[in-house]
Protein backbone atom coordinates (compact mmCIF):
# COMPACT_ATOMS: atom_id res chain seq x y z
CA UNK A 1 150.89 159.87 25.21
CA UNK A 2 151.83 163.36 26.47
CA UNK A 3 154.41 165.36 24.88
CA UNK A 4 156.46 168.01 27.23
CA UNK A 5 157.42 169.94 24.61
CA UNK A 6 154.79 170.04 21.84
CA UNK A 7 155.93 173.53 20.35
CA UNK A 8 158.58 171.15 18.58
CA UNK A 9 155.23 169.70 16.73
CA UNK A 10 155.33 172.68 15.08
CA UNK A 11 158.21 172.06 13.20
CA UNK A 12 156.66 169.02 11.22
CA UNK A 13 154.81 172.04 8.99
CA UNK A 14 158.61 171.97 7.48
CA UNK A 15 158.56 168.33 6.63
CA UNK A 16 154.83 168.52 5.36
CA UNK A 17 156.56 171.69 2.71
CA UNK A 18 159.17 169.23 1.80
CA UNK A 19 156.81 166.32 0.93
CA UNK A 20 154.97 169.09 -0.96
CA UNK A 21 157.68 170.25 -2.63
CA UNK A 22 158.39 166.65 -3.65
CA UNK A 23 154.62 166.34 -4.73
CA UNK A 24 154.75 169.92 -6.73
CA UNK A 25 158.14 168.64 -8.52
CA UNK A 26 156.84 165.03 -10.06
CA UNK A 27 153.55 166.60 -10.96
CA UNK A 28 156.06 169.45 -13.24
CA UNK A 29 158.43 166.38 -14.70
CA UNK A 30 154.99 164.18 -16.03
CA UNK A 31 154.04 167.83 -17.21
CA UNK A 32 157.11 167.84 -19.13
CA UNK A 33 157.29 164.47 -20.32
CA UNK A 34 153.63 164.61 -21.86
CA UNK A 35 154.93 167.80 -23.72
CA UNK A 36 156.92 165.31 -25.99
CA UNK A 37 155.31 163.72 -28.69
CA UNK A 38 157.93 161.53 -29.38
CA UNK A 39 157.65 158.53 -27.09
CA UNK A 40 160.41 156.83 -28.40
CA UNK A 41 162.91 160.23 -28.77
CA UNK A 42 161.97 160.54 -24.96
CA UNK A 43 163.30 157.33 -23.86
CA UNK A 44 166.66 157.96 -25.23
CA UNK A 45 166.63 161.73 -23.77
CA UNK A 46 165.62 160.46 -20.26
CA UNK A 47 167.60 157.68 -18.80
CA UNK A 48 165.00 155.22 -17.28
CA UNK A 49 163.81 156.08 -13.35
CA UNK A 50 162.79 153.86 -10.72
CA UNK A 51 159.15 154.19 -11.01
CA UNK A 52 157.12 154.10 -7.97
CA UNK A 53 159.98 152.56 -6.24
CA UNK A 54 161.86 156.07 -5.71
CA UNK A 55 158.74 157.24 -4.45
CA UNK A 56 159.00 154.63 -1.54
CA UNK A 57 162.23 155.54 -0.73
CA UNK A 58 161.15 159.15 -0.44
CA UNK A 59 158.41 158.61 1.38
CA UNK A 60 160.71 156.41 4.09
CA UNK A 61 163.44 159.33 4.39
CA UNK A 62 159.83 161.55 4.77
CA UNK A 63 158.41 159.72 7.16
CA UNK A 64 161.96 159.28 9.58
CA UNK A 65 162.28 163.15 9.31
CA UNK A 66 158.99 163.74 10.88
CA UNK A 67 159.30 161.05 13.21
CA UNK A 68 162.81 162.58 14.29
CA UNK A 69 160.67 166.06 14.72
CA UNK A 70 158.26 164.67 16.94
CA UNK A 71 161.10 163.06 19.27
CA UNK A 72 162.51 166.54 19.69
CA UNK A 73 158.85 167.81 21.53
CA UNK A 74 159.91 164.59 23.73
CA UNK A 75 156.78 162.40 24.44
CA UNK A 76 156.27 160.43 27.52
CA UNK A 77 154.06 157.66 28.22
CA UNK A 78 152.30 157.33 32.34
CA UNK A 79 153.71 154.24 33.33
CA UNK A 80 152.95 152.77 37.09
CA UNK A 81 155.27 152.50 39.51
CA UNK A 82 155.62 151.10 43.08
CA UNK A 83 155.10 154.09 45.59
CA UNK A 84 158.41 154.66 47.68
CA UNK A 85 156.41 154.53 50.71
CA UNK A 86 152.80 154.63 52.15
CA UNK A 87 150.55 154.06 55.64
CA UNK A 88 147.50 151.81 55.27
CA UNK A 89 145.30 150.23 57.99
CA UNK A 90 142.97 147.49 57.19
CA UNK A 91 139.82 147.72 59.30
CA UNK A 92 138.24 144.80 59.28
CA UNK A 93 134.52 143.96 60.79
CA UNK A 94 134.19 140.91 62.89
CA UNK A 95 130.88 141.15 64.01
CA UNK A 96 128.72 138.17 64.17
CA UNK A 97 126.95 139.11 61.05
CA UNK A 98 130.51 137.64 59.29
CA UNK A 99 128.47 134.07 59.96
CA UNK A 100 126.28 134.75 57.36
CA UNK A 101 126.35 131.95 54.33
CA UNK A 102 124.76 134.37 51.25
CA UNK A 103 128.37 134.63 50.42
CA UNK A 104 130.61 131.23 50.08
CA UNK A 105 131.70 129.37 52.09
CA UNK A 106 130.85 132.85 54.95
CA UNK A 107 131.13 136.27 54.85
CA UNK A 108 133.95 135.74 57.27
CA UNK A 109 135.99 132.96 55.51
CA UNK A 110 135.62 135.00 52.55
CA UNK A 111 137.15 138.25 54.11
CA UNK A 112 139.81 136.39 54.95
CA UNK A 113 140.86 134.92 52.07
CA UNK A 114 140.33 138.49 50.20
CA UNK A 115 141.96 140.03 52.82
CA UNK A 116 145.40 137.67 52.42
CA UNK A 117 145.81 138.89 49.04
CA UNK A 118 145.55 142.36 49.81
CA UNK A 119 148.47 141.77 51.99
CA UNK A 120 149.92 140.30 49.03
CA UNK A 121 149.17 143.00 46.59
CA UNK A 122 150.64 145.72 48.58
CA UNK A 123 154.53 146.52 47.49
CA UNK A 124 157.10 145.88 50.25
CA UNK A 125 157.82 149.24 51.01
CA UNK A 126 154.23 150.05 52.26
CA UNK A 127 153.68 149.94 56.20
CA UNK A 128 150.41 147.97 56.70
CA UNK A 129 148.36 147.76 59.79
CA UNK A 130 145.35 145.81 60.72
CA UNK A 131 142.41 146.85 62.98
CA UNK A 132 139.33 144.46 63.53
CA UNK A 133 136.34 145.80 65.24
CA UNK A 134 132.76 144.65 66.42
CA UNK A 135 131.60 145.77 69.52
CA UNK A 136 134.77 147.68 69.90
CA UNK A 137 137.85 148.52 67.63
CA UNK A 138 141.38 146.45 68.60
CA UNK A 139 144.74 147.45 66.77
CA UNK A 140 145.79 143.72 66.16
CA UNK A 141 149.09 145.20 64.44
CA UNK A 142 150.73 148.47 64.44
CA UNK A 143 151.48 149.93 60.81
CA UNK A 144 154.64 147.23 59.34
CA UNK A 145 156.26 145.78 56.55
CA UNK A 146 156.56 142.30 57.69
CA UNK A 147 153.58 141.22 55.75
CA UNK A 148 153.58 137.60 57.69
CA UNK A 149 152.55 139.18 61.12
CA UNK A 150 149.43 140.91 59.21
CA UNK A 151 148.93 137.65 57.86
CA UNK A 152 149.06 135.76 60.69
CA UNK A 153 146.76 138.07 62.56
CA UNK A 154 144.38 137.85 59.57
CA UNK A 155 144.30 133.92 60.06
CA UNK A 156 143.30 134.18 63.72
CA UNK A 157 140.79 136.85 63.80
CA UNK A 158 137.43 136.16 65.66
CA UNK A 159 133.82 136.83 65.64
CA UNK A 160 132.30 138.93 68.27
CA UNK A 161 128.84 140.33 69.02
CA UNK A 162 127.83 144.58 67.54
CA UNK A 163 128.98 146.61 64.83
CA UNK A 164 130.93 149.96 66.01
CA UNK A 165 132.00 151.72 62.51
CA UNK A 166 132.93 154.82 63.78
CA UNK A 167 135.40 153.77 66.73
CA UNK A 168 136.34 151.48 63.67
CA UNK A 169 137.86 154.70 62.19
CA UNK A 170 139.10 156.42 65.51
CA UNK A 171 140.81 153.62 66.48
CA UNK A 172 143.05 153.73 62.81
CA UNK A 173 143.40 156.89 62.96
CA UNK A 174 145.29 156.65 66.27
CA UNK A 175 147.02 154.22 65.05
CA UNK A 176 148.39 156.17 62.15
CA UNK A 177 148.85 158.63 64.52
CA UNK A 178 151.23 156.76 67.03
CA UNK A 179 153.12 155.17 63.46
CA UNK A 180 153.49 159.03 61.81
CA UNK A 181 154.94 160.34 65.51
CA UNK A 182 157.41 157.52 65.82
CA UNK A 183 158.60 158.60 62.22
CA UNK A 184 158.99 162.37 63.06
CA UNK A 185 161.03 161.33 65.88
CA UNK A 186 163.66 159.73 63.86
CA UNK A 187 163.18 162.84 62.01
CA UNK A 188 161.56 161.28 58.85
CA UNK A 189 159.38 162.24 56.48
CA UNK A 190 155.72 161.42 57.09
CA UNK A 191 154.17 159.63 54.06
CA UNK A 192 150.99 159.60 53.04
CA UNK A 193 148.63 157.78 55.21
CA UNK A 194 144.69 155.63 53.86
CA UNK A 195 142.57 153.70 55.81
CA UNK A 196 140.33 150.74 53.43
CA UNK A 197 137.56 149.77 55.83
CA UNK A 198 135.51 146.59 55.23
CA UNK A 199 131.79 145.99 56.82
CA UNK A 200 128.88 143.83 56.26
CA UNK A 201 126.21 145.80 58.21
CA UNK A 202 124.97 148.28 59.96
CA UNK A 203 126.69 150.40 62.91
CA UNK A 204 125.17 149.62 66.09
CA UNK A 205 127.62 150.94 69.06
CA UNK A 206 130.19 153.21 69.50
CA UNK A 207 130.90 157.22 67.74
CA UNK A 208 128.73 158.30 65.43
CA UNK A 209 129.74 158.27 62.01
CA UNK A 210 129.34 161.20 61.21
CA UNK A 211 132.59 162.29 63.70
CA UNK A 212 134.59 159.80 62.23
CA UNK A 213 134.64 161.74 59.06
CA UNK A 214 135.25 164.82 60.65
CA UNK A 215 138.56 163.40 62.56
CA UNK A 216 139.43 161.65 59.31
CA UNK A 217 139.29 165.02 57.62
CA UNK A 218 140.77 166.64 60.52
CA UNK A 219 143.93 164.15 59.91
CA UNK A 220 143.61 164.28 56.16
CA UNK A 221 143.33 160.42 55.88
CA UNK A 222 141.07 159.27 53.56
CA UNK A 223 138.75 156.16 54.38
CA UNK A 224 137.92 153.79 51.71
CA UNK A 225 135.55 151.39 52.37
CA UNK A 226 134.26 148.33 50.86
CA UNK A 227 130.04 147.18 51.71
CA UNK A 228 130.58 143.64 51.69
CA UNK A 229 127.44 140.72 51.74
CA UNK A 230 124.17 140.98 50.20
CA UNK A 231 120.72 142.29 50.81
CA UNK A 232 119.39 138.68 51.44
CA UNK A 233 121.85 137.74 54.08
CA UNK A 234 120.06 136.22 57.62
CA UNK A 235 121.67 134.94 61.05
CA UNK A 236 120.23 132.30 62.77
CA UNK A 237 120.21 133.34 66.43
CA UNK A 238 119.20 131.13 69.01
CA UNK A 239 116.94 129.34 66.39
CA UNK A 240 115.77 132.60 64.97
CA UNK A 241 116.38 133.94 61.03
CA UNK A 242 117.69 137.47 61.45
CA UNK A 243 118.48 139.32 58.71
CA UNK A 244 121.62 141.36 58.03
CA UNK A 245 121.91 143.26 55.57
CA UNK A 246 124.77 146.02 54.51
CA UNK A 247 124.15 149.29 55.29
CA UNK A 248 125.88 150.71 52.00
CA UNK A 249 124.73 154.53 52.09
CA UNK A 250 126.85 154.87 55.29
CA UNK A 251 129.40 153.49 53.60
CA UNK A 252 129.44 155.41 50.51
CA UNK A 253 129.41 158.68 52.78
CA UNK A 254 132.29 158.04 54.67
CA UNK A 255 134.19 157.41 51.82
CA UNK A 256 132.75 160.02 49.84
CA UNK A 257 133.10 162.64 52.38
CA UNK A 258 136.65 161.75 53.36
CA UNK A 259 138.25 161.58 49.86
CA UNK A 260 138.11 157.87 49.64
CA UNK A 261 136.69 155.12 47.22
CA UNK A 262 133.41 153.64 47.67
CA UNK A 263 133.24 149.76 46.84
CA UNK A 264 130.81 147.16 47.03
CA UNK A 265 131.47 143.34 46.64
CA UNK A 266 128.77 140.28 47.01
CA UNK A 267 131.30 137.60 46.42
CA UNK A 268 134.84 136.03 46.68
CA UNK A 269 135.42 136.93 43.66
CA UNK A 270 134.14 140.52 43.80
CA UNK A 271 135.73 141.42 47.07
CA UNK A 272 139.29 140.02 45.82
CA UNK A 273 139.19 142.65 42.80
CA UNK A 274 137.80 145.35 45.24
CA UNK A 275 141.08 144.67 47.23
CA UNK A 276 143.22 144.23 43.90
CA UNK A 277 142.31 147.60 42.72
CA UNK A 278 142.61 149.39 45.97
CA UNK A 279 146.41 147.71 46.30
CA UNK A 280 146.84 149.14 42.88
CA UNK A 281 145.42 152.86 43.86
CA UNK A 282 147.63 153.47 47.14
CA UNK A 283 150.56 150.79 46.39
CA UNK A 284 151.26 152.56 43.28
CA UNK A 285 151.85 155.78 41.25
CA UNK A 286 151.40 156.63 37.26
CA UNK A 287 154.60 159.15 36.34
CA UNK A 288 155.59 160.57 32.90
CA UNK A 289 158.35 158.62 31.42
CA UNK A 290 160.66 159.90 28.66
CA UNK A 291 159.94 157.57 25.08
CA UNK A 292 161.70 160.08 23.08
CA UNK A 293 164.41 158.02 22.48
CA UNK A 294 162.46 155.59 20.62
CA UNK A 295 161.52 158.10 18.23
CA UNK A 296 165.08 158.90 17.54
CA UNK A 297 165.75 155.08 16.71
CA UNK A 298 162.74 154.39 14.92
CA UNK A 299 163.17 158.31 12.71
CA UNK A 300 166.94 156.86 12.15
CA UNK A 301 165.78 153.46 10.87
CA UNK A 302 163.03 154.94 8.54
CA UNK A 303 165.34 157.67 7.06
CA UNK A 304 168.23 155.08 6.35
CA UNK A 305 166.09 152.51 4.63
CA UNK A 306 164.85 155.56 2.62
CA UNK A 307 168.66 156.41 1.69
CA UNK A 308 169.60 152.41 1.04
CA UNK A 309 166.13 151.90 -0.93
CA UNK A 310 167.32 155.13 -3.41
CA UNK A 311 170.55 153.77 -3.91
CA UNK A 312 169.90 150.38 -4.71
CA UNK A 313 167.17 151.47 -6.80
CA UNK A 314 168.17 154.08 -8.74
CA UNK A 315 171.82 154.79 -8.01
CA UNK A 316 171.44 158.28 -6.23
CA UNK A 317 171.40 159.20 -2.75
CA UNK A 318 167.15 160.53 -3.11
């Protein structure tokens, strides 16, 4: 909890003098009373109090002043909400490496599935695009919100032989490119623009990496990417074991060197929460929303039960 005007805090110094004063007052009446030696004369000089009850109520009308005070420095609470609008482009590998079983049922199946929630996760209003990429990098949909036709392209994606990373990236970046033009010519404003990149090995055609990053930074469009399999994965080609596993540092520096998030994910399970928190990070915002208004109710319902608890138990008003 934030508050946006916490000067106001200040002010609860004058409810903590009251609640002295309160404290400085019954300590003088016990004074007083002790001072009579007559027990019994006392009781018929001092009509008989409320005891610890009145002490309640105090403490009640107390406790909704300073709750009152602390309303008026207004404190907020960062709550999420759906972002108005956003680009994203999944890049998804289909290289041949996707056969690989160290991850149920495939590393491809799995993607898949993963990859259909993601869809899901993201709120309606963000565009979504999909680019797969093995050999070479294919926009298989144009930035949209008609989640089915990312879906559908999802379901009928195919295996194919090398791993080109880097065109991976070039090839979603013109894609956001061609999207963000189309807006300025309907004069819109261009919203912000991420590319989540998924790969289970190493680059083996295509740009370098390392110019990727550059043109992502040059377009200010972060690359997250997720390193997806295991070290132990293996192909069998033509009756031979090949191994393939992820190449996670070149991972880690695209998205570190771009502004993006770094993930890694050896399961189903894994790679779904990968994707979850990723929907959650660009399909959503945390802003400051106004609670002060619960203080006012709650200091209001404190300080009248104080005022009803004095008069019922002692007749008075405090």
């Amino acid at each position: 909890m934030t508050f946006q005007s916490p000067w106001w805090l200040f002010a609860l110094l004058a409810v903590v003098a009251v609640v002295a004063l309160y404290v400085v007052l019954q300590l003088r009446r016990a004074r007083y009373a002790a001072r009579f030696t007559n027990v019994a004369l006392l009781g018929t000089l001092v009509p008989k109090r409320a005891g610890w009850r009145r002490h309640v109520a105090f403490g009640l009308v107390a406790l909704g002043l300073g709750v009152l005070v602390v309303s008026l420095a207004q404190p907020s609470t960062e709550v999420r909400v759906p972002r108005e609008r956003a680009t994203v482009i999944m890049a998804v590998d289909v290289s041949l490496s996707m056969r690989a079983t160290d991850v149920e049922p495939d590393r491809f199946e799995a993607m898949q599935q993963a990859a259909q929630e993601f869809v899901e996760v993201l709120p309606e209003r963000i565009n979504l695009g999909l680019v797969s990429f093995a050999g070479t990098a294919t926009t298989l949909v144009t930035p949209t919100t008609e989640r089915e036709e990312v879906a559908t392209a999802i379901r009928n994606l195919e295996l194919a032989e090398a791993t080109a990373i880097g065109d991976a990236v070039f090839t979603s970046l013109t894609a956001i490119t061609n999207f963000q033009a189309s807006l300025e010519a309907q004069g819109e404003e261009l919203p912000p623009a991420r590319i989540v990149l998924l790969s289970d090995g190493y680059s083996t055609v295509g740009r370098d990496e390392t110019q990727a990053i550059d043109a992502a930074n040059a377009a200010q469009v972060p690359v997250s990417t997720i390193a997806f399999g295991t070290d132990y994965g293996t192909l069998d080609l033509n009756g031979e074991r090949v191994p393939v596993p992820v190449d996670r540092a070149t991972l880690e520096q695209i998205a570190d060197e771009t502004g993006g998030s770094y993930s890694e994910a050896a399961t189903v399970a894994e790679l779904e929460e990968v994707y979850e928190d990723l929907g959650s990070q660009i399909g959503y915002t945390t802003e400051p929303q106004d609670i002060s208004p619960w203080f006012v109710r709650g200091g209001l319902l404190f300080a009248v039960l104080g005022v009803i608890a004095s008069l019922l138990w002692t007749n008075r008003l405090l």
